[in-house]
N, C-alpha and C. Protein backbone atom coordinates (compact mmCIF):
# COMPACT_ATOMS: atom_id res chain seq x y z
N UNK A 1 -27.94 4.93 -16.76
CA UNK A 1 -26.98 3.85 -16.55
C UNK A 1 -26.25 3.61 -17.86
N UNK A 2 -24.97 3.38 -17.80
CA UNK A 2 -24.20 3.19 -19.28
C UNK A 2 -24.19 1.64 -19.53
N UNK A 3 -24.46 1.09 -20.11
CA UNK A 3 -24.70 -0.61 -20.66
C UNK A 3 -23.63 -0.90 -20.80
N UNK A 4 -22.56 -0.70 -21.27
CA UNK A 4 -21.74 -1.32 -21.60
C UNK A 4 -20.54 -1.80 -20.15
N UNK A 5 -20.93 -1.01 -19.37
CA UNK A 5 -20.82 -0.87 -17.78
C UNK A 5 -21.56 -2.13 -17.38
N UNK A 6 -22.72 -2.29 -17.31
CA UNK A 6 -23.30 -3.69 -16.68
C UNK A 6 -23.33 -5.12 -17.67
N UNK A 7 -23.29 -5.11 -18.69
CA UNK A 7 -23.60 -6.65 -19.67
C UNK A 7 -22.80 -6.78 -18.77
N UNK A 8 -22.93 -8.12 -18.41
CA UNK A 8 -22.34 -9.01 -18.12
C UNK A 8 -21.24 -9.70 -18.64
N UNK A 9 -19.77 -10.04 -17.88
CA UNK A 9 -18.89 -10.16 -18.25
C UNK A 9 -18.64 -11.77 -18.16
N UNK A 10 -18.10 -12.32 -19.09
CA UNK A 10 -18.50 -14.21 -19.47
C UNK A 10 -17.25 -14.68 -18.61
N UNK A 11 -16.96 -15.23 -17.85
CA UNK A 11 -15.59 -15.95 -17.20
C UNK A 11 -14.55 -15.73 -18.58
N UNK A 12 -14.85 -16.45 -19.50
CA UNK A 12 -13.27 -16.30 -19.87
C UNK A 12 -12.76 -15.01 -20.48
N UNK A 13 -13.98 -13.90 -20.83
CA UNK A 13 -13.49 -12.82 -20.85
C UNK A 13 -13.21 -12.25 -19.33
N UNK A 14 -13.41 -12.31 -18.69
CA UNK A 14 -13.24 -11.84 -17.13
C UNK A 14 -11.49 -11.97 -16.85
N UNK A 15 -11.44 -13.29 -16.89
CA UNK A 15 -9.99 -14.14 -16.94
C UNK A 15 -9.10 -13.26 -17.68
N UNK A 16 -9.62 -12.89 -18.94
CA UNK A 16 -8.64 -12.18 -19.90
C UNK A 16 -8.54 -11.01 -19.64
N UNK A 17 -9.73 -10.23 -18.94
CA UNK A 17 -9.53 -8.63 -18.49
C UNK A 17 -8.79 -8.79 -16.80
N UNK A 18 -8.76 -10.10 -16.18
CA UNK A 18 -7.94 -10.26 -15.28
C UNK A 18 -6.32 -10.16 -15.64
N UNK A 19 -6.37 -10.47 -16.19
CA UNK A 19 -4.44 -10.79 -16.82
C UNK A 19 -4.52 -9.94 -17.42
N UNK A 20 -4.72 -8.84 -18.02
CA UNK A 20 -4.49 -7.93 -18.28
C UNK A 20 -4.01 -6.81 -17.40
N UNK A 21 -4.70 -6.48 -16.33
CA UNK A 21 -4.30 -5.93 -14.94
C UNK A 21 -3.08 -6.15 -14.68
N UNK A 22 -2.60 -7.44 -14.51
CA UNK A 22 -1.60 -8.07 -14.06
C UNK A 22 -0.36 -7.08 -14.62
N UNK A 23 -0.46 -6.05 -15.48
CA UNK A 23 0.62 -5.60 -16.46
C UNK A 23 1.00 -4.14 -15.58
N UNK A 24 -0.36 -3.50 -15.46
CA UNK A 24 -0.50 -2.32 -14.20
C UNK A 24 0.43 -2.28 -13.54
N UNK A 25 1.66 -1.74 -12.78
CA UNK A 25 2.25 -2.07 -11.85
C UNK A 25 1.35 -1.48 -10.73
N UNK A 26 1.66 -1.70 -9.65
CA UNK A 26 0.96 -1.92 -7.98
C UNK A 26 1.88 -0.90 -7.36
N UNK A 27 1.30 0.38 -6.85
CA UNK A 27 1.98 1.19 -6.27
C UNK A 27 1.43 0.73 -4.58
N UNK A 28 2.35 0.75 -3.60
CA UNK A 28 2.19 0.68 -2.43
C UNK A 28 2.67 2.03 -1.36
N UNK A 29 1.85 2.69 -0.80
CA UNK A 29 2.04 4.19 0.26
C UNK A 29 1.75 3.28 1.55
N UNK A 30 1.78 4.26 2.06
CA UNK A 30 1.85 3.92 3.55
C UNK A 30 0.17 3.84 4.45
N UNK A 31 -0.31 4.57 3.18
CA UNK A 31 -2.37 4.44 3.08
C UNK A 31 -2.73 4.00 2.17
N UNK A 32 -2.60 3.95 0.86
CA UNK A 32 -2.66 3.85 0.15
C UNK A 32 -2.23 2.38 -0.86
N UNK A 33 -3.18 1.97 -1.98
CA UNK A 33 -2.66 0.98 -2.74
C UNK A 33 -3.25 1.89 -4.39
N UNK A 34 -2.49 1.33 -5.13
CA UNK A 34 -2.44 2.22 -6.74
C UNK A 34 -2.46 0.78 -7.33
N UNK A 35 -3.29 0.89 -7.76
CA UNK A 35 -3.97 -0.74 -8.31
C UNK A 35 -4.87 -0.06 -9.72
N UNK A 36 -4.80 -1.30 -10.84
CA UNK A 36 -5.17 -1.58 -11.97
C UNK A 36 -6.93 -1.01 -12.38
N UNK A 37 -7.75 -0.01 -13.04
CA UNK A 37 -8.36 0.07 -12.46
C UNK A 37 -9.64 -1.21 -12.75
N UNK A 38 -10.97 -1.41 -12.26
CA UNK A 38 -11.97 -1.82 -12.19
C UNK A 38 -13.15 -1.43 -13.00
N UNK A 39 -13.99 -2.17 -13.79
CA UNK A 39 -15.25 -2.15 -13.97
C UNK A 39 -15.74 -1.34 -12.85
N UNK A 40 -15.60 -1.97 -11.40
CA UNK A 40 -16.72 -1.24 -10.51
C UNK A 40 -16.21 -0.21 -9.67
N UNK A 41 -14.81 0.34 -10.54
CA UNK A 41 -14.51 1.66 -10.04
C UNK A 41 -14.90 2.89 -10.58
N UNK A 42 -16.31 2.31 -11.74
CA UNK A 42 -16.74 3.34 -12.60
C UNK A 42 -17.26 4.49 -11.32
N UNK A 43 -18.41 3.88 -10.59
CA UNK A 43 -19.31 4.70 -10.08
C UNK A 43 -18.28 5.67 -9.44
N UNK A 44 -17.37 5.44 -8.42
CA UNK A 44 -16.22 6.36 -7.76
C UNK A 44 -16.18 7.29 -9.04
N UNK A 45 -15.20 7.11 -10.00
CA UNK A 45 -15.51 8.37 -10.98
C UNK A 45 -16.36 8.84 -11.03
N UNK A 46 -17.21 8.36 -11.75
CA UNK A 46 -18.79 9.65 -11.92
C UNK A 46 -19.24 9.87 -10.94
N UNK A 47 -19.06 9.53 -9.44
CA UNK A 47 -19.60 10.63 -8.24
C UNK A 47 -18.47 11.77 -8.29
N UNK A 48 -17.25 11.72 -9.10
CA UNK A 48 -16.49 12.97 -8.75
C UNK A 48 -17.01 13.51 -10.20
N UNK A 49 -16.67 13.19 -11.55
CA UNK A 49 -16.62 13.79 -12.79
C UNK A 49 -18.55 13.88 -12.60
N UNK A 50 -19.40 13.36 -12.40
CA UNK A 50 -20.72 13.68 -12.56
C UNK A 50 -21.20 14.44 -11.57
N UNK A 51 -20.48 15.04 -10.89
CA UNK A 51 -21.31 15.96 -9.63
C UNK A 51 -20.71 17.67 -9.92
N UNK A 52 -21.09 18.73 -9.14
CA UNK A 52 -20.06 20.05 -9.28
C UNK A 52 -18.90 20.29 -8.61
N UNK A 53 -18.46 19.24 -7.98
CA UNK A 53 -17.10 19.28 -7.93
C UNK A 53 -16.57 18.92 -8.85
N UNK A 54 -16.50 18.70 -10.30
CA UNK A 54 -15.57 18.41 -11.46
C UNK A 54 -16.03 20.00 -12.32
N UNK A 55 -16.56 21.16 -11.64
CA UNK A 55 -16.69 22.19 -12.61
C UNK A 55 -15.33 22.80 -12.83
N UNK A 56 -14.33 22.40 -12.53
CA UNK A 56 -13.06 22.80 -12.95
C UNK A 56 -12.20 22.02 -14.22
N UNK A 57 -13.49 21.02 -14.51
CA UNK A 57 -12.92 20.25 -15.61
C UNK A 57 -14.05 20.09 -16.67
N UNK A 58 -14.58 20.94 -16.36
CA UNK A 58 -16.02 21.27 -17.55
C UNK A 58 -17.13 20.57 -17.24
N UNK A 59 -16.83 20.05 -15.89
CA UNK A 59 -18.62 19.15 -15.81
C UNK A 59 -19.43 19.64 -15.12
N UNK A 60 -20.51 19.23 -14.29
CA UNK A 60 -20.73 17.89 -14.48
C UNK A 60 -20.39 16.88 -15.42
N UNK A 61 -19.90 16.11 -15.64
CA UNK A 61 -19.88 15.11 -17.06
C UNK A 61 -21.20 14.30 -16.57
N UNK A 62 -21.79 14.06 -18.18
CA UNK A 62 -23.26 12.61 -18.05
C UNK A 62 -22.17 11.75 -17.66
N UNK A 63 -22.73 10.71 -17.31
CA UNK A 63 -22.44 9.19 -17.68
C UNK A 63 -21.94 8.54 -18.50
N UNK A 64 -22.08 9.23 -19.81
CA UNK A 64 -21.37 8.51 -21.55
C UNK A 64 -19.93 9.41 -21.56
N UNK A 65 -20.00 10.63 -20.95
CA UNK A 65 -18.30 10.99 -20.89
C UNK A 65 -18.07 10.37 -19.29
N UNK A 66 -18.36 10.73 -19.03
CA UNK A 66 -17.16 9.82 -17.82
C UNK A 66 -16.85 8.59 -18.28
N UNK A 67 -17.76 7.62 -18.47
CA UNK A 67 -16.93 6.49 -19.32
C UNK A 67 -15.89 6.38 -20.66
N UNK A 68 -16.73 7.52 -21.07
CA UNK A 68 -15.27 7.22 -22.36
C UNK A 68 -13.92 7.82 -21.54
N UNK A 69 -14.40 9.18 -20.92
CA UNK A 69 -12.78 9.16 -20.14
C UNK A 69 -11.92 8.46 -19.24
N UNK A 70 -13.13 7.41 -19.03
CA UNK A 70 -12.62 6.06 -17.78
C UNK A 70 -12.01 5.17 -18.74
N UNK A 71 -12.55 5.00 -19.77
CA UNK A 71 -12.04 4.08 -21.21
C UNK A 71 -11.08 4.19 -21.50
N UNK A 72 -10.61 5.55 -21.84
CA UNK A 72 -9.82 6.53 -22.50
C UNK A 72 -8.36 6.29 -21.27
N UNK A 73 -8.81 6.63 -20.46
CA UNK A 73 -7.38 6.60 -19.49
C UNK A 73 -7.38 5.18 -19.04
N UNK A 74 -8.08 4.45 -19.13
CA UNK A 74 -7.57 3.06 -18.72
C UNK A 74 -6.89 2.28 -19.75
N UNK A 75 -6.78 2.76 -21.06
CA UNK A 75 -6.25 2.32 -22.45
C UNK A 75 -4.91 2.69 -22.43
N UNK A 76 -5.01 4.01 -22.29
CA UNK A 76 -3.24 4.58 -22.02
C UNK A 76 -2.37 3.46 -21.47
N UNK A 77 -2.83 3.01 -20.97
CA UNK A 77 -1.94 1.40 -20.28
C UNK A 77 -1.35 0.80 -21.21
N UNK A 78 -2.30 0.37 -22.63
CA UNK A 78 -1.69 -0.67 -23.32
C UNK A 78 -1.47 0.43 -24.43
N UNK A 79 -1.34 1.73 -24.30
CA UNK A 79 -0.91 2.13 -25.56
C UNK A 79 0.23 2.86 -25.24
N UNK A 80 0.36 3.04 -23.84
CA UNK A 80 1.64 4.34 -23.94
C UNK A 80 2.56 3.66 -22.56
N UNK A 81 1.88 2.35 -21.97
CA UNK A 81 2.63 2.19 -20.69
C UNK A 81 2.21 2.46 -19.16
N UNK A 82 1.30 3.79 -19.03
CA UNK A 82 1.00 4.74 -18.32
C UNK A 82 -0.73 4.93 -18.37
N UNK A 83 -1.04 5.49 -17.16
CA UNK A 83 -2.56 5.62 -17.40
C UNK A 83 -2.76 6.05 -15.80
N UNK A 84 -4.17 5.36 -15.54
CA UNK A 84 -4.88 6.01 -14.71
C UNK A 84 -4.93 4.59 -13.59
N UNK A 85 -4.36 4.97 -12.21
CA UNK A 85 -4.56 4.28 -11.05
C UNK A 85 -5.87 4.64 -10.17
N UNK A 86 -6.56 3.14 -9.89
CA UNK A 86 -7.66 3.54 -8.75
C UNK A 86 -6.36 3.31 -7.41
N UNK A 87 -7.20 4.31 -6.77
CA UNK A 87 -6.45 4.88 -5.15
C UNK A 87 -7.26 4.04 -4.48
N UNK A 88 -7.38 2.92 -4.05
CA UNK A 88 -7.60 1.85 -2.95
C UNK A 88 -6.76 2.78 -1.15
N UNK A 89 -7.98 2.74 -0.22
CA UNK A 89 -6.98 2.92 1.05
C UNK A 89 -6.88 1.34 1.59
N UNK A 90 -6.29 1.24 2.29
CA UNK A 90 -5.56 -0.26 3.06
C UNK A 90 -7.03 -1.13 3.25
N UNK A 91 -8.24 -0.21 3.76
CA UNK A 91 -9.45 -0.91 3.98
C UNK A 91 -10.12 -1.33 3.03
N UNK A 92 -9.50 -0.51 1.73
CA UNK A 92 -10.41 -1.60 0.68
C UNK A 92 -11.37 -0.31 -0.19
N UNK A 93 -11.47 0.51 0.86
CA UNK A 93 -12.46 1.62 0.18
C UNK A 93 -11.65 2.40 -1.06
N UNK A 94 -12.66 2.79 -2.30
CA UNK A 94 -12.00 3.85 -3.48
C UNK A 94 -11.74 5.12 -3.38
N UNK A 95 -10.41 5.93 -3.02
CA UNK A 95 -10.39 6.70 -2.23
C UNK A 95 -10.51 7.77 -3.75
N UNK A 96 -9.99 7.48 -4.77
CA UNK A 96 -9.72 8.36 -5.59
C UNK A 96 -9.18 7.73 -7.05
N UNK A 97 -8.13 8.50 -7.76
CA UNK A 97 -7.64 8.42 -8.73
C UNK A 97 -5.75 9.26 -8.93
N UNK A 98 -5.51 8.40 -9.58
CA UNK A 98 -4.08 9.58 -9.96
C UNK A 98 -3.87 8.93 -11.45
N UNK A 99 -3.41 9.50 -11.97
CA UNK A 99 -2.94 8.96 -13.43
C UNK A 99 -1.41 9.95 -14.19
N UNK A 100 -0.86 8.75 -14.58
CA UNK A 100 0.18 9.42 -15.69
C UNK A 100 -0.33 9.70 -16.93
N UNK A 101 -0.79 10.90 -18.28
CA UNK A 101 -1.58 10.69 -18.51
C UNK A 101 -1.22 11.44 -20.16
N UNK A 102 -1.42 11.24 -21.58
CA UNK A 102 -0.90 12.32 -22.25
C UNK A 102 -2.36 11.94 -22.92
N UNK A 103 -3.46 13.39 -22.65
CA UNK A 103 -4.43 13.16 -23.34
C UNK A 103 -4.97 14.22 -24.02
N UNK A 104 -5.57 14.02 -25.39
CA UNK A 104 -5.76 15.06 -26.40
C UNK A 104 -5.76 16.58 -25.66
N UNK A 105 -4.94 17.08 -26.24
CA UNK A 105 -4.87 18.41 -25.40
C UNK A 105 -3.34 18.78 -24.62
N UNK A 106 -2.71 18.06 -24.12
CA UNK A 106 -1.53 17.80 -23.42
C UNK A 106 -0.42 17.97 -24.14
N UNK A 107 0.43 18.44 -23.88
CA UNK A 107 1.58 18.86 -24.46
C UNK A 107 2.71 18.76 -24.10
N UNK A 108 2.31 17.55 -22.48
CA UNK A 108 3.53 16.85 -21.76
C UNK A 108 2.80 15.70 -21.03
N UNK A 109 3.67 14.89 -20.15
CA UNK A 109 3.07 13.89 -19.74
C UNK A 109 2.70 14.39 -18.73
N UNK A 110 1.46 14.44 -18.15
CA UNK A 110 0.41 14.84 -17.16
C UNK A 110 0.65 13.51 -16.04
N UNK A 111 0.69 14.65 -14.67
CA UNK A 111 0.31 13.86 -13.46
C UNK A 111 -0.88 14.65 -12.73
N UNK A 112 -1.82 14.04 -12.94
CA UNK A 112 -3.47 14.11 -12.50
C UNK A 112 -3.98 13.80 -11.49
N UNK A 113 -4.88 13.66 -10.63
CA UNK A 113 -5.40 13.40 -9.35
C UNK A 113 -6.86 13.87 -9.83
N UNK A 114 -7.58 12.89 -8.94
CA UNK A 114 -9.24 13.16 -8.73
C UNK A 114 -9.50 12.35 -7.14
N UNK A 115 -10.17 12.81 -6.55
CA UNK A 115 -10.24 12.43 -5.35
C UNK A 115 -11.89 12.28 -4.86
N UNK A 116 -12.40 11.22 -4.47
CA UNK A 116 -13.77 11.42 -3.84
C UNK A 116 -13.88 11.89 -2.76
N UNK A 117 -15.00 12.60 -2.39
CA UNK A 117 -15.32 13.64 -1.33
C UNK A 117 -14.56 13.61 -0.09
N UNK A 118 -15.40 11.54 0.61
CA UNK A 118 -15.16 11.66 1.55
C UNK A 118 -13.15 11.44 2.04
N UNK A 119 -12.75 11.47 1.16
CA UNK A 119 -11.50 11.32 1.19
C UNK A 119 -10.12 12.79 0.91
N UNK A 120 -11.31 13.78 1.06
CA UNK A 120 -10.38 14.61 0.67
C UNK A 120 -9.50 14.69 2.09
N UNK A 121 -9.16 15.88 1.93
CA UNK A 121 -8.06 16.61 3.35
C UNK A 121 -7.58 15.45 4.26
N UNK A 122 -6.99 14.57 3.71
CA UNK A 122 -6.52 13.60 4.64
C UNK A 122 -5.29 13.27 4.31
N UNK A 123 -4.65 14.14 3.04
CA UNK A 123 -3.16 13.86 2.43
C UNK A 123 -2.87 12.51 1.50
N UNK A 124 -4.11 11.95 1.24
CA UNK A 124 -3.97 10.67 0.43
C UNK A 124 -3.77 10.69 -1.12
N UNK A 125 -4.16 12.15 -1.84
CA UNK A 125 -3.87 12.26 -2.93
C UNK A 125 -2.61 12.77 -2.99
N UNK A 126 -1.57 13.56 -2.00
CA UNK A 126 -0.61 13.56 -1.85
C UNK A 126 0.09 12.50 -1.91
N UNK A 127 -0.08 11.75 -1.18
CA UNK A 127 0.95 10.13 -1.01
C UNK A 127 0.80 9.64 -2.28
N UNK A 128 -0.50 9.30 -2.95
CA UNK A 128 -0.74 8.43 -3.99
C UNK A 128 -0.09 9.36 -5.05
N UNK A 129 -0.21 10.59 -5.30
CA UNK A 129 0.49 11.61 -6.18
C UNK A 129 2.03 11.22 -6.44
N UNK A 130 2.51 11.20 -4.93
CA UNK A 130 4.08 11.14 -5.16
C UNK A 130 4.61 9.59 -5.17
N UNK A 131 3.69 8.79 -4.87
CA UNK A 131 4.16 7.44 -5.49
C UNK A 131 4.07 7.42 -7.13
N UNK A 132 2.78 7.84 -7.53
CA UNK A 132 2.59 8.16 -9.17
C UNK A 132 3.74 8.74 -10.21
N UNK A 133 4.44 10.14 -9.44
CA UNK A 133 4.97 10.79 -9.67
C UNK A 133 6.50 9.82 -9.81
N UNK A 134 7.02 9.68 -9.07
CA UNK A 134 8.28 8.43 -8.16
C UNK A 134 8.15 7.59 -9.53
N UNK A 135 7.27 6.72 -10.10
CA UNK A 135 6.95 5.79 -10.65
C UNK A 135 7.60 6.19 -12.21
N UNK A 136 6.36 7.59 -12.21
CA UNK A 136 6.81 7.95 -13.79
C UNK A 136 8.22 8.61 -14.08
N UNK A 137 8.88 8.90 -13.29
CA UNK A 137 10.33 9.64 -13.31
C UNK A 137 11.38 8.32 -13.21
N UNK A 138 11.16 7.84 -11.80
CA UNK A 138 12.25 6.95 -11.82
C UNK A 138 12.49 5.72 -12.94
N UNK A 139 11.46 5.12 -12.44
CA UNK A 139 10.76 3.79 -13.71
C UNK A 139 10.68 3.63 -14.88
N UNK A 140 9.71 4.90 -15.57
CA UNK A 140 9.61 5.04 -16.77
C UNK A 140 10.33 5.83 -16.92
N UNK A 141 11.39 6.70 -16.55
CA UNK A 141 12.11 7.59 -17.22
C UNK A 141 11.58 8.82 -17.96
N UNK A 142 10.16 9.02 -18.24
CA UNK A 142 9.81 10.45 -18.87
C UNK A 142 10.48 11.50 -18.17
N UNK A 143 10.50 12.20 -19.44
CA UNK A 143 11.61 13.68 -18.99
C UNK A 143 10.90 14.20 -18.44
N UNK A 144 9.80 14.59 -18.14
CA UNK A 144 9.21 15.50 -16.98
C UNK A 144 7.84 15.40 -16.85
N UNK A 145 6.90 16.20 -15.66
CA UNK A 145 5.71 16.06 -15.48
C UNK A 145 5.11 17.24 -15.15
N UNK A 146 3.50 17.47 -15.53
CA UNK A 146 3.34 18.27 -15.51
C UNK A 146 1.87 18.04 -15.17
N UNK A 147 0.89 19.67 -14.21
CA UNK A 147 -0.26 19.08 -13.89
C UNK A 147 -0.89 20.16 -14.18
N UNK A 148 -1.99 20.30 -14.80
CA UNK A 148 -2.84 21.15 -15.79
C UNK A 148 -3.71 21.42 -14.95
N UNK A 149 -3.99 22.24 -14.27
CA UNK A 149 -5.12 23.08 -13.23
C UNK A 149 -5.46 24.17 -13.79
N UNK A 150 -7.10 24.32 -13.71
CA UNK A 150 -7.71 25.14 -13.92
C UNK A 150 -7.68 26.38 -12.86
N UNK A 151 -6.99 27.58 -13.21
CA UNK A 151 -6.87 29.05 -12.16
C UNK A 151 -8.19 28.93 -11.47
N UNK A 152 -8.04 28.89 -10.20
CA UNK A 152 -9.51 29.27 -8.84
C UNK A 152 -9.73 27.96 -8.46
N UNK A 153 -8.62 26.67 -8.98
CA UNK A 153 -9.17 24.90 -8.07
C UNK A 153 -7.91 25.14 -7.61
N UNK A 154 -8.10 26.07 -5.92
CA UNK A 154 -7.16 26.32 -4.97
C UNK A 154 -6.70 25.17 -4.26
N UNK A 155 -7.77 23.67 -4.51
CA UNK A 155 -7.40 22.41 -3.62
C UNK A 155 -6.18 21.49 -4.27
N UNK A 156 -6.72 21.61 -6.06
CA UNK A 156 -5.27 21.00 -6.79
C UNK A 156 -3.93 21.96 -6.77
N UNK A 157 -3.88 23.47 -6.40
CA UNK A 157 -3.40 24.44 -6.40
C UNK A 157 -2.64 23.79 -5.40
N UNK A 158 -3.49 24.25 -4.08
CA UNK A 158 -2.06 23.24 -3.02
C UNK A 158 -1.80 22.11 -3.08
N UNK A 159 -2.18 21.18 -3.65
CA UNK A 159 -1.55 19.87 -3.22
C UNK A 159 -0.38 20.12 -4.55
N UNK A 160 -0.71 20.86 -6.01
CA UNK A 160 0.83 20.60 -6.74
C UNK A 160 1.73 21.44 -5.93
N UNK A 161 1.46 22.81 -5.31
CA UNK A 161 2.28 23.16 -4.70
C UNK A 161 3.31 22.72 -3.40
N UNK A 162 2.39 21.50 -2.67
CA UNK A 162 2.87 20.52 -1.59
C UNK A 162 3.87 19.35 -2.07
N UNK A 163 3.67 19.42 -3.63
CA UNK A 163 4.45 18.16 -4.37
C UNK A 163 5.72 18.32 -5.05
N UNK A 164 6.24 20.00 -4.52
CA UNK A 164 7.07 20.61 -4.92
C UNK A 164 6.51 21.71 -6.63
N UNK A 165 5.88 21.37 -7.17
CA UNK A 165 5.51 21.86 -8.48
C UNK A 165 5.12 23.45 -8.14
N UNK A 166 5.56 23.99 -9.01
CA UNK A 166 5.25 25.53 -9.66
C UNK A 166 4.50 25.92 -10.68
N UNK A 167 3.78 26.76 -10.56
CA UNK A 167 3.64 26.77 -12.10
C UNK A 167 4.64 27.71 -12.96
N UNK A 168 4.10 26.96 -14.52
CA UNK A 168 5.10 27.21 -15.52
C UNK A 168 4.41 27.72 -17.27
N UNK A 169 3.80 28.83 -17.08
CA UNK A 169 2.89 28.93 -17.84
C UNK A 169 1.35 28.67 -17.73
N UNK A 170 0.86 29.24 -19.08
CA UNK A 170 -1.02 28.68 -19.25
C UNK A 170 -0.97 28.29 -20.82
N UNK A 171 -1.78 27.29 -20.90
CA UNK A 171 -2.53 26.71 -22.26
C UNK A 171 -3.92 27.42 -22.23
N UNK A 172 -4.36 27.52 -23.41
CA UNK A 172 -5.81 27.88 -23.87
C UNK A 172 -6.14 29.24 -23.26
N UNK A 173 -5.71 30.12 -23.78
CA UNK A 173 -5.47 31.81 -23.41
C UNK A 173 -5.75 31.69 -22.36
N UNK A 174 -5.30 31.12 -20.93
CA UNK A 174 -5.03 31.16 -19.40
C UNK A 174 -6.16 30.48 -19.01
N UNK A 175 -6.88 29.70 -19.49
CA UNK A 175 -7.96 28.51 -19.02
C UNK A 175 -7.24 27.66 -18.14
N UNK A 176 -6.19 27.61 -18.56
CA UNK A 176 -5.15 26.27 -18.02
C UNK A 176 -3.83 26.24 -17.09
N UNK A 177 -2.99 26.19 -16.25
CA UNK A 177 -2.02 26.83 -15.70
C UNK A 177 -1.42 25.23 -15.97
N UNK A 178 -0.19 25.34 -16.35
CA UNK A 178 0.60 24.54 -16.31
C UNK A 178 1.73 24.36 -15.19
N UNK A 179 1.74 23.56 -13.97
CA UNK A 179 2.20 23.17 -12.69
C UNK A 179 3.57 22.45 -13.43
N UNK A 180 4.75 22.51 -13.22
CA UNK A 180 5.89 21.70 -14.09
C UNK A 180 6.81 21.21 -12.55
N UNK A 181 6.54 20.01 -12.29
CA UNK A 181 7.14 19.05 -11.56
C UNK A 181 8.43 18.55 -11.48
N UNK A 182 9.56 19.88 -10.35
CA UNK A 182 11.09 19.73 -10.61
C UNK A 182 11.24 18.89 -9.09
N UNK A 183 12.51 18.54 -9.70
CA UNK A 183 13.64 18.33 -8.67
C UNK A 183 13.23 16.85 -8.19
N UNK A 184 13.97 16.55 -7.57
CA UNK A 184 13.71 15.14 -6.88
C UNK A 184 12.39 14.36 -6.82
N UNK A 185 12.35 12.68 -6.65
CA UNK A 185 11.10 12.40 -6.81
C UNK A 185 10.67 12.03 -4.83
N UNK A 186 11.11 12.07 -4.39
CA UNK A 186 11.03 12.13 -2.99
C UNK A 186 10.94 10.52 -2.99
């Protein structure tokens, strides 16, 4: 269990990590809500980054990296604007993740997806993708996007390919395929 995950959070710090959220903008799909993320959206991550479905991103990860990377991309918020959305479906359940994202390693602004199990093949990281996507082009104006897949994760393979994206190169002598996100934001 990571501690810093359970202490207990005092009301008026609560209050203050409440209004903070408030800054997140609120993406709305047609399944989907892209909301600020949560303390108790840790566990959703580490059932994807702590299990072998994240061996395309070097894990399993323990528990102490998934949080710093839950840390890590939930900070991007107040440092760059941009970061990491929990994927809420309409019922309330954590369907996933998408994030705008420029993290050590990156060499453009990254559009990311992580998805929990029971939520795959249902087109929801699609929707939440291209609201993400929509957001960081139109809104924020970054010149372009790009999604870093590891060659043989045929599932992120099609969905950048469903999002219009190609790829456009590899980083880290072909560890990495770089997906480069043209044309319209739909």
């Amino acid at each position: 269990m990571i501690t810093p995950r359970v202490i207990p959070v005092t009301p008026p710090a609560h209050d203050q990590a409440a209004a903070l959220t408030t800054v997140v903008p609120v993406l709305r799909t047609a399944r989907t809500i892209l909301r600020a993320p949560r303390l108790s959206d840790f566990d959703a991550l580490h059932g994807i980054t702590g299990s072998d479905r994240n061996v395309f991103e070097g894990g399993p990860s323990d528990p102490v990296d998934t949080w710093t990377g839950f840390c890590m991309m939930t900070a991007t918020w107040l440092l760059r604007g941009h970061g990491m959305w929990t994927v809420d479906t309409h019922a309330g359940d954590v369907a996933g993740f998408v994030l705008i994202g420029a993290e050590p390693g990156d060499e453009e602004h990254e559009l990311g997806w992580l998805m929990c199990a029971p939520f795959e093949g249902r087109g929801l990281a699609q929707e939440a993708a291209t609201a993400a996507r929509a957001h960081a082009l139109d809104v924020l104006r970054l010149p372009a996007l790009v999604s870093y897949i590891a060659p043989g994760n045929t599932r992120s393979e099609r969905l950048a390919r469903r999002l219009g994206a190609t790829p456009d190169g590899t980083l880290f002598d072909g560890r990495i395929t770089v997906w480069r996100h043209w044309g319209p934001t739909q």
